[in-house]
Protein backbone atom coordinates (compact mmCIF):
# COMPACT_ATOMS: atom_id res chain seq x y z
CA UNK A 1 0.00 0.00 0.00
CA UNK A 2 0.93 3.29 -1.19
CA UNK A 3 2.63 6.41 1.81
CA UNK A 4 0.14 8.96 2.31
CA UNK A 5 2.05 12.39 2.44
CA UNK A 6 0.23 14.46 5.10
CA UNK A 7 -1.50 17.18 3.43
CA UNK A 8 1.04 20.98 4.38
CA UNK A 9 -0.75 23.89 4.47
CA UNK A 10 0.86 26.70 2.60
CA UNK A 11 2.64 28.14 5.48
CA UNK A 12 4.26 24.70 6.09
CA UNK A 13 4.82 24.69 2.21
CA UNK A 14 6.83 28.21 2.76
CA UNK A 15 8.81 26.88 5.16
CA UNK A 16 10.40 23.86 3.09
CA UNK A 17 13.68 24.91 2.11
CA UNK A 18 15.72 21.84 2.51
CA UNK A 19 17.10 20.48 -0.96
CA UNK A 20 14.92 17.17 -2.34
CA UNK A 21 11.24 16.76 -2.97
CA UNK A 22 8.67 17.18 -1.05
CA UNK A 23 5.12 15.81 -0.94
CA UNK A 24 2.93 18.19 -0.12
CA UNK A 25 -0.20 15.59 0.18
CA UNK A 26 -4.22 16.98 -0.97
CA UNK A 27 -3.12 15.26 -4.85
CA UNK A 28 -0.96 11.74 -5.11
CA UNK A 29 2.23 12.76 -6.75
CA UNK A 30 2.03 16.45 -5.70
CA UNK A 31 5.38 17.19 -4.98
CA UNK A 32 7.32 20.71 -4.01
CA UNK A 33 10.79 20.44 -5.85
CA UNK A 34 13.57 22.07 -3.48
CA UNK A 35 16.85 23.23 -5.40
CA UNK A 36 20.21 24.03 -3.66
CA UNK A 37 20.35 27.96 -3.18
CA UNK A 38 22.60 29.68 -5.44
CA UNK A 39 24.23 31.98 -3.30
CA UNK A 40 24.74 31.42 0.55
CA UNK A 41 22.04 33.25 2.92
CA UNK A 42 19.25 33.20 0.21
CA UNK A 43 16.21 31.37 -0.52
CA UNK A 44 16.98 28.27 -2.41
CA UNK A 45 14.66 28.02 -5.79
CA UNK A 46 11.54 25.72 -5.65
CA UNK A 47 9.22 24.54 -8.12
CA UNK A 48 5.87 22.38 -8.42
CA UNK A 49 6.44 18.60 -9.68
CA UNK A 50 3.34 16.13 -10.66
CA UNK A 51 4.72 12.36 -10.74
CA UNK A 52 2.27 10.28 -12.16
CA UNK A 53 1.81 6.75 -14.01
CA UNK A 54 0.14 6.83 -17.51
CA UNK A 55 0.10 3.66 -19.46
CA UNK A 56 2.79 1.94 -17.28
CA UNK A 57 5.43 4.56 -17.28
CA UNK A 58 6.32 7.33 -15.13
CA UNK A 59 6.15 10.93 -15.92
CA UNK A 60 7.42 13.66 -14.54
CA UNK A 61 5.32 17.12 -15.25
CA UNK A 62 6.66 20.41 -14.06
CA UNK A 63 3.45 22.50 -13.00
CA UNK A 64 5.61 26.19 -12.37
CA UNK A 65 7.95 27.48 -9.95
CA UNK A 66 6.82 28.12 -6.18
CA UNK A 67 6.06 31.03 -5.64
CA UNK A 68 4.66 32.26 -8.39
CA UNK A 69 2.28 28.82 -8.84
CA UNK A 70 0.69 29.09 -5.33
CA UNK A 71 -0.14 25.66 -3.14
CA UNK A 72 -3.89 25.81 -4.52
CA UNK A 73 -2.97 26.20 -7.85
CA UNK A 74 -0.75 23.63 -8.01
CA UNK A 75 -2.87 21.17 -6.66
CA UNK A 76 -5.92 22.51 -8.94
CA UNK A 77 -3.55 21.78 -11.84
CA UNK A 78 -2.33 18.15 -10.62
CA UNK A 79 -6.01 16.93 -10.20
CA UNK A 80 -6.80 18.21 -13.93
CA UNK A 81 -3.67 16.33 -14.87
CA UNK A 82 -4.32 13.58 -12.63
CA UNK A 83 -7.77 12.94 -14.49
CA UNK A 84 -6.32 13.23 -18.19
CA UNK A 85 -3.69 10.67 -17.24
CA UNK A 86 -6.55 8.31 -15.80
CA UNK A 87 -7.81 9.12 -19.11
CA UNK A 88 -4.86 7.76 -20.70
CA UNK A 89 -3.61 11.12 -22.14
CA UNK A 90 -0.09 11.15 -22.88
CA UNK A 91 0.75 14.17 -20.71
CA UNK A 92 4.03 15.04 -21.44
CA UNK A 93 3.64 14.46 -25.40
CA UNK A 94 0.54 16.75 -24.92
CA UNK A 95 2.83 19.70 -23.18
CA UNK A 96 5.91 18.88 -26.11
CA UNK A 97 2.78 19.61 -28.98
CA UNK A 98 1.75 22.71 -26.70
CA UNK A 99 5.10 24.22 -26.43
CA UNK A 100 5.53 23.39 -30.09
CA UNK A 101 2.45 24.94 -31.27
CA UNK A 102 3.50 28.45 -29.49
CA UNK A 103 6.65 28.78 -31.00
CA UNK A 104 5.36 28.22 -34.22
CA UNK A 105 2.75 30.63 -33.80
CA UNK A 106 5.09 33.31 -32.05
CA UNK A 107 7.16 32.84 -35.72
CA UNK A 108 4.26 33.08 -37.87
CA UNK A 109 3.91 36.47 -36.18
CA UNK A 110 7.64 37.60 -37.14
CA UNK A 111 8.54 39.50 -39.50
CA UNK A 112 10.96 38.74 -42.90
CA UNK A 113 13.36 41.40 -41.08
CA UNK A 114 13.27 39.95 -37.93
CA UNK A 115 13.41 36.56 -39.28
CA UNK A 116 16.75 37.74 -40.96
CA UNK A 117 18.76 39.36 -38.29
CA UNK A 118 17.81 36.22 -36.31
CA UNK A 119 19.35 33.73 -39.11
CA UNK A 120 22.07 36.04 -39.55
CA UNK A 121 23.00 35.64 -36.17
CA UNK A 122 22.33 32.15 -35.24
CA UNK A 123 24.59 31.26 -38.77
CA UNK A 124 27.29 33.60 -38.26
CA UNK A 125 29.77 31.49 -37.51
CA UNK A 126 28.90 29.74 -40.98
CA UNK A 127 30.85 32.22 -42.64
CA UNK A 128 34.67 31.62 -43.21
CA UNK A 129 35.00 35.86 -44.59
CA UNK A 130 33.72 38.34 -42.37
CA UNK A 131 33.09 40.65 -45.08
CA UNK A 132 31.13 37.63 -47.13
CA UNK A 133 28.69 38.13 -43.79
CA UNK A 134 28.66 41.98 -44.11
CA UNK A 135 27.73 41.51 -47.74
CA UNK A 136 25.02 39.37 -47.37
CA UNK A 137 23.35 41.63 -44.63
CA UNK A 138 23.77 44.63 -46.63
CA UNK A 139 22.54 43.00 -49.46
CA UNK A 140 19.41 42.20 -48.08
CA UNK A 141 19.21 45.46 -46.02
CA UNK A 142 19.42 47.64 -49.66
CA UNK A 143 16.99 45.32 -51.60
CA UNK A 144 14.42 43.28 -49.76
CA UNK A 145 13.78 44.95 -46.36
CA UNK A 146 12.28 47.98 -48.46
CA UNK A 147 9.70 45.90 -49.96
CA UNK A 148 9.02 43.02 -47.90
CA UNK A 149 10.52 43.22 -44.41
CA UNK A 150 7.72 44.79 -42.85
CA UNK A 151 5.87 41.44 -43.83
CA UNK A 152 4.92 39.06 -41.77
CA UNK A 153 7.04 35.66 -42.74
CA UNK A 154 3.95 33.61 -42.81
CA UNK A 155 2.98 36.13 -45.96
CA UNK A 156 5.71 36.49 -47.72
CA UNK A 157 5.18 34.19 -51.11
CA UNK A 158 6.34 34.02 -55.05
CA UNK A 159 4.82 37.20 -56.17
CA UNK A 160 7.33 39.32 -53.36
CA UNK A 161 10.25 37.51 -54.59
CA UNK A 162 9.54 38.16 -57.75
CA UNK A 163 8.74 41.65 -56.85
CA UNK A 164 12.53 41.96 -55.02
CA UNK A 165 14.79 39.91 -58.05
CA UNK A 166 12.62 42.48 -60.97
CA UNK A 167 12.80 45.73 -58.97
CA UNK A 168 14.36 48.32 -61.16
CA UNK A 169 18.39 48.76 -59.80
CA UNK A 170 21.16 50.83 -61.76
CA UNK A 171 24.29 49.19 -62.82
CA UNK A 172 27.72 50.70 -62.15
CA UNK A 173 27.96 51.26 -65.33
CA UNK A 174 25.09 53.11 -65.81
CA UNK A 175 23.01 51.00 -67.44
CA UNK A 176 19.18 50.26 -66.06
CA UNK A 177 17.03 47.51 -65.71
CA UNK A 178 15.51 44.35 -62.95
CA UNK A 179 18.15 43.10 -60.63
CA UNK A 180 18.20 39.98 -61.86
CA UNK A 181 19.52 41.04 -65.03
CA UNK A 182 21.47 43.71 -64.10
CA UNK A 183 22.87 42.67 -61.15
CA UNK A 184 22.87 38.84 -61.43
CA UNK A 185 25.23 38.18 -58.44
CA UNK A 186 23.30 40.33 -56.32
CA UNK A 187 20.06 38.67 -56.76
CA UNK A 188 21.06 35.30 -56.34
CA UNK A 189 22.48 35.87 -53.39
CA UNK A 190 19.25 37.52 -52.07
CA UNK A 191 17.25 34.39 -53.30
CA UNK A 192 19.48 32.18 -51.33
């Protein structure tokens, strides 16, 4: 048969500061995760922990840090989770498609020029030539930002890059015409 943690009240939840995990009782599995402190003389960090069997296998669901994710919350929160799992809800798969879902919707809502300076820095150490880099930027910085980097990625489609490789450009040389005629080089390296 099973422990039965003896259900804290918050004040007794305040006072747990020794490093381990702590049930907290009121939910089976409820548990207050207790982190060394950081620095000497401070409070050491805590957070809410659901373990819980679904289909034969243990999961481990953060529910928030403590504070901030009060005693009744956190139990609120483990019973709905509890219930899904009896359920036979995959509860951690469920969070990873969750988490997934917002950070493809936070980059649908980015722009092309955001989008860029955030490639351009996550890739810089692609780039063997500095100036190669500095090219590329400024390339994209004198011919596409003016037309589409206002626009939100999710909209940007043929008909703007078509409309940023045949913008009129002038040559060196003085002659006129679409970039990608004029200025091959140029526009290729924008399309890539």
């Amino acid at each position: 048969m099973p422990k039965i943690a003896k259900e804290l009240v918050a004040l007794e939840v305040k006072r747990l500061i020794k490093p381990g995990w702590h049930a907290v009782g009121g939910v089976a599995g409820l548990l207050l995760q207790v982190r060394p402190a950081i620095h000497a003389n401070t409070t050491p960090p805590r957070s809410w922990v659901l373990r819980i069997r679904v289909a034969g296998q243990r999961q481990v669901i953060g529910l928030g840090s403590y504070p901030t994710v009060t005693l009744a919350m956190a139990k609120e929160a483990a019973r709905e989770l509890s219930a899904d799992a009896r359920n036979g809800v995959n509860l951690i798969g469920r969070k990873r498609a969750r988490k997934s879902d917002s950070i493809v919707l936070a980059s649908r809502q980015k722009t092309f020029q955001e989008c860029t300076a955030a490639y351009l820095s996550a890739h810089a150490s692609d780039y063997t030539n500095e100036k190669h880099r500095k090219q590329w930027a400024s390339t994209l910085k004198a011919y596409a930002f003016p037309l589409i980097g206002k626009l939100i990625v999710a909209d940007v489609g043929t008909r703007h890059i078509l409309d940023v490789l045949m913008q009129q450009t002038a040559h060196r040389n003085g002659s006129r015409g679409n970039l990608w005629h004029i200025k091959t080089e140029t526009a290729k390296r924008l399309l890539c």
